[in-house]
N, C-alpha and C. Protein backbone atom coordinates (compact mmCIF):
# COMPACT_ATOMS: atom_id res chain seq x y z
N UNK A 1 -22.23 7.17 -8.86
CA UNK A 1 -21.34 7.85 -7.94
C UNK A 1 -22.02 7.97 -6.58
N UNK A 2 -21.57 7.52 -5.38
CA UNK A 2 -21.90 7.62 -4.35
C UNK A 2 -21.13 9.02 -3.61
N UNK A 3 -21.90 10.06 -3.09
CA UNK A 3 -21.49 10.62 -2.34
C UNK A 3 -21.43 10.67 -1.02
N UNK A 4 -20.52 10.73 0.12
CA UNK A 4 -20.62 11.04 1.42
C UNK A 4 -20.34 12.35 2.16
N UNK A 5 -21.02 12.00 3.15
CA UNK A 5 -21.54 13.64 3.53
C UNK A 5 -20.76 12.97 4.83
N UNK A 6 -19.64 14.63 5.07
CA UNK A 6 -19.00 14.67 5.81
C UNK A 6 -19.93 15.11 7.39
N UNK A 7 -20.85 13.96 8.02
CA UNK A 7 -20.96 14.84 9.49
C UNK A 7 -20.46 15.07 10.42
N UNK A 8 -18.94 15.05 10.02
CA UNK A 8 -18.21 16.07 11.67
C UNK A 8 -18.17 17.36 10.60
N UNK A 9 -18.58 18.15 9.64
CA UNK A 9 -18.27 19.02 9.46
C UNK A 9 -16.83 19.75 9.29
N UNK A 10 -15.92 18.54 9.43
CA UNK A 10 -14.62 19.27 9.12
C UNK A 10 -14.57 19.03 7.79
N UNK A 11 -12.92 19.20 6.89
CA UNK A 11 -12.70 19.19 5.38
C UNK A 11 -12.55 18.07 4.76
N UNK A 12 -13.09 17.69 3.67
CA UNK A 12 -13.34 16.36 3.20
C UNK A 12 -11.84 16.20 3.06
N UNK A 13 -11.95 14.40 3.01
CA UNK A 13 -10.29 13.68 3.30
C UNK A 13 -9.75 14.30 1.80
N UNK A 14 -8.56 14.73 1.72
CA UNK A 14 -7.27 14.94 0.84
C UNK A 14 -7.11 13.50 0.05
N UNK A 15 -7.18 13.18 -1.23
CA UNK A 15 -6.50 12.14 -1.85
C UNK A 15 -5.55 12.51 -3.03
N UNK A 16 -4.35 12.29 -2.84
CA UNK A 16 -3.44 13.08 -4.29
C UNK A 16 -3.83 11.60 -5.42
N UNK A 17 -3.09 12.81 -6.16
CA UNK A 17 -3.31 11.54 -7.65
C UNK A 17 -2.46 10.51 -7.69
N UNK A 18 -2.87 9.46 -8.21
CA UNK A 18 -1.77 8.57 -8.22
C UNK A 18 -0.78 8.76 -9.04
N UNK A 19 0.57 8.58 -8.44
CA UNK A 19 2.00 8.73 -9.56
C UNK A 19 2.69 7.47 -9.03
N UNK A 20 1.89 6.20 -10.56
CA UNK A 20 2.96 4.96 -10.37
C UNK A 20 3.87 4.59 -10.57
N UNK A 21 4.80 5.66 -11.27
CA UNK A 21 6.08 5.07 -11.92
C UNK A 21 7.10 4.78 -10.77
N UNK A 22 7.12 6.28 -9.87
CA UNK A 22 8.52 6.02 -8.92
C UNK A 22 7.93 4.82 -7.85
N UNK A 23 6.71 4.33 -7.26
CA UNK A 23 6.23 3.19 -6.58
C UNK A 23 6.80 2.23 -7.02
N UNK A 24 6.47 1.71 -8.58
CA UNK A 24 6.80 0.76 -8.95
C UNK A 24 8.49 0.57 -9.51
N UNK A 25 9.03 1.65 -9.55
CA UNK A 25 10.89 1.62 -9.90
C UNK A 25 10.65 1.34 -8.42
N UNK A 26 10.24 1.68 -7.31
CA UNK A 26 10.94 1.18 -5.49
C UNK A 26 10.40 -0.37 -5.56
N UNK A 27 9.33 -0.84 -5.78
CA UNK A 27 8.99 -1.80 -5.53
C UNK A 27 10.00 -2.93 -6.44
N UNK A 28 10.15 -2.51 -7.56
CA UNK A 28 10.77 -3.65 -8.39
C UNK A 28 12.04 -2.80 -8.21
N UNK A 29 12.94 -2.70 -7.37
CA UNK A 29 14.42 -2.51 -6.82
C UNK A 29 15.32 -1.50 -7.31
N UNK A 30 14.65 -0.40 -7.31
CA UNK A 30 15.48 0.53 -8.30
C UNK A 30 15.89 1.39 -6.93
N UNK A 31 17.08 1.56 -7.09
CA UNK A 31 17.68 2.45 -5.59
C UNK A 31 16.82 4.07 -5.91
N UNK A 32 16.25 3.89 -4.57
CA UNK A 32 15.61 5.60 -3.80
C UNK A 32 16.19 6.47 -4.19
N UNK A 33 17.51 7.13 -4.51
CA UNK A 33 18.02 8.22 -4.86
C UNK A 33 18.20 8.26 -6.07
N UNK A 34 18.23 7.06 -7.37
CA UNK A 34 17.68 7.29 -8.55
C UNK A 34 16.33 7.41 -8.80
N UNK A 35 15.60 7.03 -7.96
CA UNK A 35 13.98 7.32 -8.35
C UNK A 35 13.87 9.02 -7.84
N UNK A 36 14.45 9.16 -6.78
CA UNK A 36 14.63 10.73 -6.09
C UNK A 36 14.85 11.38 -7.14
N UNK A 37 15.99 11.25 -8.16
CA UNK A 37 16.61 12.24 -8.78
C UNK A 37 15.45 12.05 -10.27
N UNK A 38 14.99 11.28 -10.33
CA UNK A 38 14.10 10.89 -11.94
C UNK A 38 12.61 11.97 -11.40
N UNK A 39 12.58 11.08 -10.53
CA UNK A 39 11.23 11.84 -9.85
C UNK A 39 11.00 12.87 -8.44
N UNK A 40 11.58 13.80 -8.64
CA UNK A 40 12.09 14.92 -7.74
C UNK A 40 10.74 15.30 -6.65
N UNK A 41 9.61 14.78 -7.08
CA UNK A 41 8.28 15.42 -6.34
C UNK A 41 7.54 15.04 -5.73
N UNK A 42 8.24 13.14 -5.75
CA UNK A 42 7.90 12.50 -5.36
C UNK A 42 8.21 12.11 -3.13
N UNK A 43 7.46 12.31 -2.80
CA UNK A 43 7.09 12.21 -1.35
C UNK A 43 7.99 10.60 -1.35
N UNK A 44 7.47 9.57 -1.87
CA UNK A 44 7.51 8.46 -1.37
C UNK A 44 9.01 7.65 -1.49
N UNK A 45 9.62 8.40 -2.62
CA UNK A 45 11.45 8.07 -3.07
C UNK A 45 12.14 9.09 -1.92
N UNK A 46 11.62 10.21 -1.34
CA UNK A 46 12.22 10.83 0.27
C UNK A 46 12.08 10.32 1.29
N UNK A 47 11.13 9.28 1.14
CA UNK A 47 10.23 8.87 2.35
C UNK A 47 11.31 7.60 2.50
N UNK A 48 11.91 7.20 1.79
CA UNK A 48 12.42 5.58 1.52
C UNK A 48 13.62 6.28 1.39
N UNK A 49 14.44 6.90 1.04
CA UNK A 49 15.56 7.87 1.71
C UNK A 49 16.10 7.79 2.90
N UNK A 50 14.75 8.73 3.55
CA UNK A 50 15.18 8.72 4.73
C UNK A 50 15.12 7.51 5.84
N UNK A 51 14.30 6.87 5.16
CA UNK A 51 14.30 5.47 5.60
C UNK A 51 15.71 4.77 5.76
N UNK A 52 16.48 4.82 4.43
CA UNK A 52 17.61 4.05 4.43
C UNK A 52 18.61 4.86 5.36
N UNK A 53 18.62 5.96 5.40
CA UNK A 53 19.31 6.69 6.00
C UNK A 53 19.55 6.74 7.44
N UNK A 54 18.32 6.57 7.92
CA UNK A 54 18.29 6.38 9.15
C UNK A 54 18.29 5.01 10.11
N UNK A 55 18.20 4.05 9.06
CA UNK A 55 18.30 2.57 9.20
C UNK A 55 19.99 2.05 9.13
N UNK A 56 20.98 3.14 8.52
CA UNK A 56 22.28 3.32 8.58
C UNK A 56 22.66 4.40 9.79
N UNK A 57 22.16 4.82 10.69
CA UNK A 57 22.53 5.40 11.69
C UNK A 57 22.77 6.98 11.22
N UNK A 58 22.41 7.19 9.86
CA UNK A 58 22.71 8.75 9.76
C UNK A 58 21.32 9.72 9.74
N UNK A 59 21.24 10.24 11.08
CA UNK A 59 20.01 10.62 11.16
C UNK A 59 20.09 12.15 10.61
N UNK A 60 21.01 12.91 10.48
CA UNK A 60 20.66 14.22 10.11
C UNK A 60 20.46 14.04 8.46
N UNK A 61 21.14 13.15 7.82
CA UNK A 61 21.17 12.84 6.26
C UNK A 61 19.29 12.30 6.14
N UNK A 62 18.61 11.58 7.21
CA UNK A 62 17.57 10.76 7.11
C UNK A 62 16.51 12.04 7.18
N UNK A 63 17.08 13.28 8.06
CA UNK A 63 15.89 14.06 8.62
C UNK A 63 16.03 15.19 7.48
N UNK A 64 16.84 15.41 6.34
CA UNK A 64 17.33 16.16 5.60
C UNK A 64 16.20 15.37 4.84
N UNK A 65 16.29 13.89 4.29
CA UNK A 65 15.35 13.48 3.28
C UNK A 65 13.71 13.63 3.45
N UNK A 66 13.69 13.54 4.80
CA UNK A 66 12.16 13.69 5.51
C UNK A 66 11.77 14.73 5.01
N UNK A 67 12.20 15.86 5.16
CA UNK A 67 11.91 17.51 5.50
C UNK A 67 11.65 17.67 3.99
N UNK A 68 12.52 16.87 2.78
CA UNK A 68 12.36 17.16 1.52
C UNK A 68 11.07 16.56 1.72
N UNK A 69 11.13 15.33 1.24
CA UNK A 69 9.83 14.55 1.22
C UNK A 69 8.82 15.47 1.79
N UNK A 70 8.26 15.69 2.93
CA UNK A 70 7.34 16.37 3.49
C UNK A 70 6.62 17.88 2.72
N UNK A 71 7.88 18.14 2.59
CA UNK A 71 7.88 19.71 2.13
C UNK A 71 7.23 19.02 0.43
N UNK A 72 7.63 18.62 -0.01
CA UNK A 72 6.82 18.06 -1.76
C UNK A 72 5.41 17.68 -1.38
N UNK A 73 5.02 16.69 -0.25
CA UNK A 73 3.63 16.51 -0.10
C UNK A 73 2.98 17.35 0.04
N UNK A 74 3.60 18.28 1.06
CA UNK A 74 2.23 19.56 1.19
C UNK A 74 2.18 20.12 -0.04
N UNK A 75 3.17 20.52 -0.89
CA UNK A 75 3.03 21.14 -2.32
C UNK A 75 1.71 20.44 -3.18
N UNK A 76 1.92 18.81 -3.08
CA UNK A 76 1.03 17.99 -3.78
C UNK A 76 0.00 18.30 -3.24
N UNK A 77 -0.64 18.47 -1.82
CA UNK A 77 -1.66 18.27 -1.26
C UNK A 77 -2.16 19.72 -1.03
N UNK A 78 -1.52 20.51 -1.36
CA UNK A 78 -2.12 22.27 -1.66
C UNK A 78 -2.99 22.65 -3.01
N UNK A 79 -1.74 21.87 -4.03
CA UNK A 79 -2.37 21.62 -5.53
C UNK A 79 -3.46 20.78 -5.57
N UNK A 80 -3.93 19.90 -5.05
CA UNK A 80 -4.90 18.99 -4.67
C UNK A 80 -6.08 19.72 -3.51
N UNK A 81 -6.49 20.69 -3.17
CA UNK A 81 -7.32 21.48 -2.54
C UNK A 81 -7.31 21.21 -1.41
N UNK A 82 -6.17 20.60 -0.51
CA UNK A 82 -6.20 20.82 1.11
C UNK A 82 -5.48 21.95 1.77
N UNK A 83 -6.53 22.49 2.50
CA UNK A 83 -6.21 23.34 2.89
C UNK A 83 -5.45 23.68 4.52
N UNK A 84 -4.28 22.87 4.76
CA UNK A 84 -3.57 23.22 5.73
C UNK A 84 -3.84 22.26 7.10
N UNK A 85 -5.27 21.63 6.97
CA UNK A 85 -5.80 20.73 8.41
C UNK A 85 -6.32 19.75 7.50
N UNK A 86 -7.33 18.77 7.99
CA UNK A 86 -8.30 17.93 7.44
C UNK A 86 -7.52 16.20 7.26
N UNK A 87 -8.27 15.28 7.29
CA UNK A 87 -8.12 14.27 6.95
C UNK A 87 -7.08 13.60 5.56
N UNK A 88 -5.62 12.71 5.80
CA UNK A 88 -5.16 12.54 4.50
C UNK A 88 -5.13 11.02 4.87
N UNK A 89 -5.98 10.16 4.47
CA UNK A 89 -5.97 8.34 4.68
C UNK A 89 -4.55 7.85 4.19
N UNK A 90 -4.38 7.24 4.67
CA UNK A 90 -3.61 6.21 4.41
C UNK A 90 -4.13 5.47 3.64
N UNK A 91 -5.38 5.06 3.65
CA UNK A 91 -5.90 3.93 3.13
C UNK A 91 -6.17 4.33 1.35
N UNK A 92 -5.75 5.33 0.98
CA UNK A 92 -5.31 5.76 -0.61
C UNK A 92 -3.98 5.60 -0.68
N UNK A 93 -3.52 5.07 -1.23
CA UNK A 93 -2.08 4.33 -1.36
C UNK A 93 -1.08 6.01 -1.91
N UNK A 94 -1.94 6.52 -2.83
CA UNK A 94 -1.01 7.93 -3.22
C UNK A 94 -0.72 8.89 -2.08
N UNK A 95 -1.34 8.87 -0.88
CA UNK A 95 -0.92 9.82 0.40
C UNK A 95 0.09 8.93 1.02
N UNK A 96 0.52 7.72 0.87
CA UNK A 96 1.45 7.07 1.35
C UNK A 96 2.67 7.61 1.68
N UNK A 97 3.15 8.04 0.56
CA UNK A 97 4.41 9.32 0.98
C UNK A 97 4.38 9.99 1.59
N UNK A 98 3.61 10.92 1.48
CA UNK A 98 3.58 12.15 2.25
C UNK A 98 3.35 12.01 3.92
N UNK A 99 2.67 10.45 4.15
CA UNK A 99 2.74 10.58 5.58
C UNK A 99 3.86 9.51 5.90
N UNK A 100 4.87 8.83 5.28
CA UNK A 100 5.47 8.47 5.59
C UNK A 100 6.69 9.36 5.43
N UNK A 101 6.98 10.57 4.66
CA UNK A 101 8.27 11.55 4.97
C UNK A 101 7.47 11.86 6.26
N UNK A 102 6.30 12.49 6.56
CA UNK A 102 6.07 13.20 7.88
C UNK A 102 6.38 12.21 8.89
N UNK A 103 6.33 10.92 9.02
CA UNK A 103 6.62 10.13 10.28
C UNK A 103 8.50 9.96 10.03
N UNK A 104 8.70 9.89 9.23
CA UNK A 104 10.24 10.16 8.94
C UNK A 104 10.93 11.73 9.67
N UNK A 105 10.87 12.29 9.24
CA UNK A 105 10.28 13.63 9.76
C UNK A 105 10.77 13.86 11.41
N UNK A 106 9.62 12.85 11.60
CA UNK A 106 9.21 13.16 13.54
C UNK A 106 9.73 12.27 14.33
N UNK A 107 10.26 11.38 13.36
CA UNK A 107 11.46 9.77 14.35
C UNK A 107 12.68 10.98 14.40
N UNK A 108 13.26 11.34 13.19
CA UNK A 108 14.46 12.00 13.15
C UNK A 108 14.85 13.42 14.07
N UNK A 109 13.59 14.01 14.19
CA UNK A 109 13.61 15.29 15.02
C UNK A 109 13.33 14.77 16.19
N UNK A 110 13.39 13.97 16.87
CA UNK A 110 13.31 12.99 17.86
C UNK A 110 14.87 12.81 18.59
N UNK A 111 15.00 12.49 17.27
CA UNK A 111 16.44 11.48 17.89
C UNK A 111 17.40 12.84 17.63
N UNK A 112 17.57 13.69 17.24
CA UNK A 112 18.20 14.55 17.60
C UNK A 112 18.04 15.70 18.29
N UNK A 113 17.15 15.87 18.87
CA UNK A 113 16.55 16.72 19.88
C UNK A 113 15.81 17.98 19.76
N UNK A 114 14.85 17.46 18.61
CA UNK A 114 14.18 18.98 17.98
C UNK A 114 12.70 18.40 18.73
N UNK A 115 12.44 18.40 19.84
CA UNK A 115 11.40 17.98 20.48
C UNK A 115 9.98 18.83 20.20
N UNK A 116 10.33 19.84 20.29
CA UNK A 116 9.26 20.74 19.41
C UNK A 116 8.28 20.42 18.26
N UNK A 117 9.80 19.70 17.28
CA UNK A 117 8.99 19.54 16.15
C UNK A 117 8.89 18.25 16.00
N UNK A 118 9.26 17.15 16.89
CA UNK A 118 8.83 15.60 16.61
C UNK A 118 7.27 16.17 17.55
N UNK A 119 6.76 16.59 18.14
CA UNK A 119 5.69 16.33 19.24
C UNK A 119 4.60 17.38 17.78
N UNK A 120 5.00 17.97 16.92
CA UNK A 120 4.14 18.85 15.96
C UNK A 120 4.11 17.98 14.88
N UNK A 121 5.19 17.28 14.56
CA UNK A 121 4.77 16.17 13.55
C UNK A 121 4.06 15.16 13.93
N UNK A 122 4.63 14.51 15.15
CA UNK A 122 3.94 13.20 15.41
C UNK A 122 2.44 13.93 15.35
N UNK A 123 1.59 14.60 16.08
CA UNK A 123 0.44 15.29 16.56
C UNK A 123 -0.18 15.46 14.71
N UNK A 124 0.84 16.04 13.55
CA UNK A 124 -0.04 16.11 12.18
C UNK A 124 -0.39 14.77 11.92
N UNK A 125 0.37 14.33 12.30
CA UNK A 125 0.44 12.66 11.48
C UNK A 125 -0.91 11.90 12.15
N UNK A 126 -0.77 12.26 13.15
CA UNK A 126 -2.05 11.65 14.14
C UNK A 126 -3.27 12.15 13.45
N UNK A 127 -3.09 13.29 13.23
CA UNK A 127 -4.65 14.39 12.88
C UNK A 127 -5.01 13.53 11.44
N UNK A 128 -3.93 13.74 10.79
CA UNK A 128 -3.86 13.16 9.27
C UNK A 128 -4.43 12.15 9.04
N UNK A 129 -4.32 10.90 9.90
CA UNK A 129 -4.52 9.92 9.45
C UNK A 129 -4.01 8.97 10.38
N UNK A 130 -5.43 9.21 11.93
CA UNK A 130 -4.82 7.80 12.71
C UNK A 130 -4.13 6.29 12.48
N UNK A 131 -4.72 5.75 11.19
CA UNK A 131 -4.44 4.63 10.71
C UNK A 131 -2.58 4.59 10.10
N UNK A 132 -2.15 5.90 9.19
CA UNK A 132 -0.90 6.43 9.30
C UNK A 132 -0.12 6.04 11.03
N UNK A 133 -0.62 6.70 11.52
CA UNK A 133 -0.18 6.94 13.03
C UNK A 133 0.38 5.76 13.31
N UNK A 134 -0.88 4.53 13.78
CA UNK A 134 -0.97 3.27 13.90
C UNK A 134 0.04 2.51 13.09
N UNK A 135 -0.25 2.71 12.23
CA UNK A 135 0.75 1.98 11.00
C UNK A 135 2.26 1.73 11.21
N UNK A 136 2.52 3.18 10.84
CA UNK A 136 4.11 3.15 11.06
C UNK A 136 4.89 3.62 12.72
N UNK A 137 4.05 3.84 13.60
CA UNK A 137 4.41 3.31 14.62
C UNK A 137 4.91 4.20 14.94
């Protein structure tokens, strides 16, 4: 076991556990709102929600799925010992959701004029996980 020692002194990175079932029902074509409804806790079937949702022009239905999504990650990532700030990679495939409802999230409160809270999401998402940031754009 290799350990690393955090020297900026902030909170070691957040990694949730992996949950492959609803990944792999999205990946091999199972519609988002049956994986939503099978797997209710899942970040990444809200995240792909609001995706479709908002890729159909319905952004309050897209920012409704975000806010779910989001709101389940922090649950995951509270139960998982983060405490409110700190590092969540992207580069662990299981935080995938959770920062993709949060960039879901901050497109949608965007486009309907909650400027407040796209400039507080975009800004977590950044903190979270520049590579997140970068990523989804």
């Amino acid at each position: 076991m290799t350990i690393h020692e955090n020297l900026l002194g902030g909170p070691p990175p957040t990694h949730l556990p992996d949950d492959p079932e609803p990944r792999e029902l999205l990946a091999g074509g199972t519609p988002a709102a049956e994986v939503a409804a099978k797997y209710p806790t899942s970040s990444l079937a809200w995240a792909r929600l609001a995706d479709e949702a908002f890729e159909r022009g319905s952004t309050v239905e897209s920012y409704a799925y975000a806010r779910t999504g989001y709101h389940r990650g922090l649950d995951a990532l509270r139960r998982n010992g983060w405490k409110g700030h700190g590092p969540v990679p992207w580069e662990h495939e299981p935080n995938r959701g959770f920062l993709r409802a949060l960039h879901a999230l901050a497109r949608a409160a965007q486009v309907i004029g909650e400027q407040e809270e796209y400039e507080r999401c975009s800004q977590f998402l950044k903190d979270s996980s520049p590579t997140a940031a970068q990523t989804l754009g």
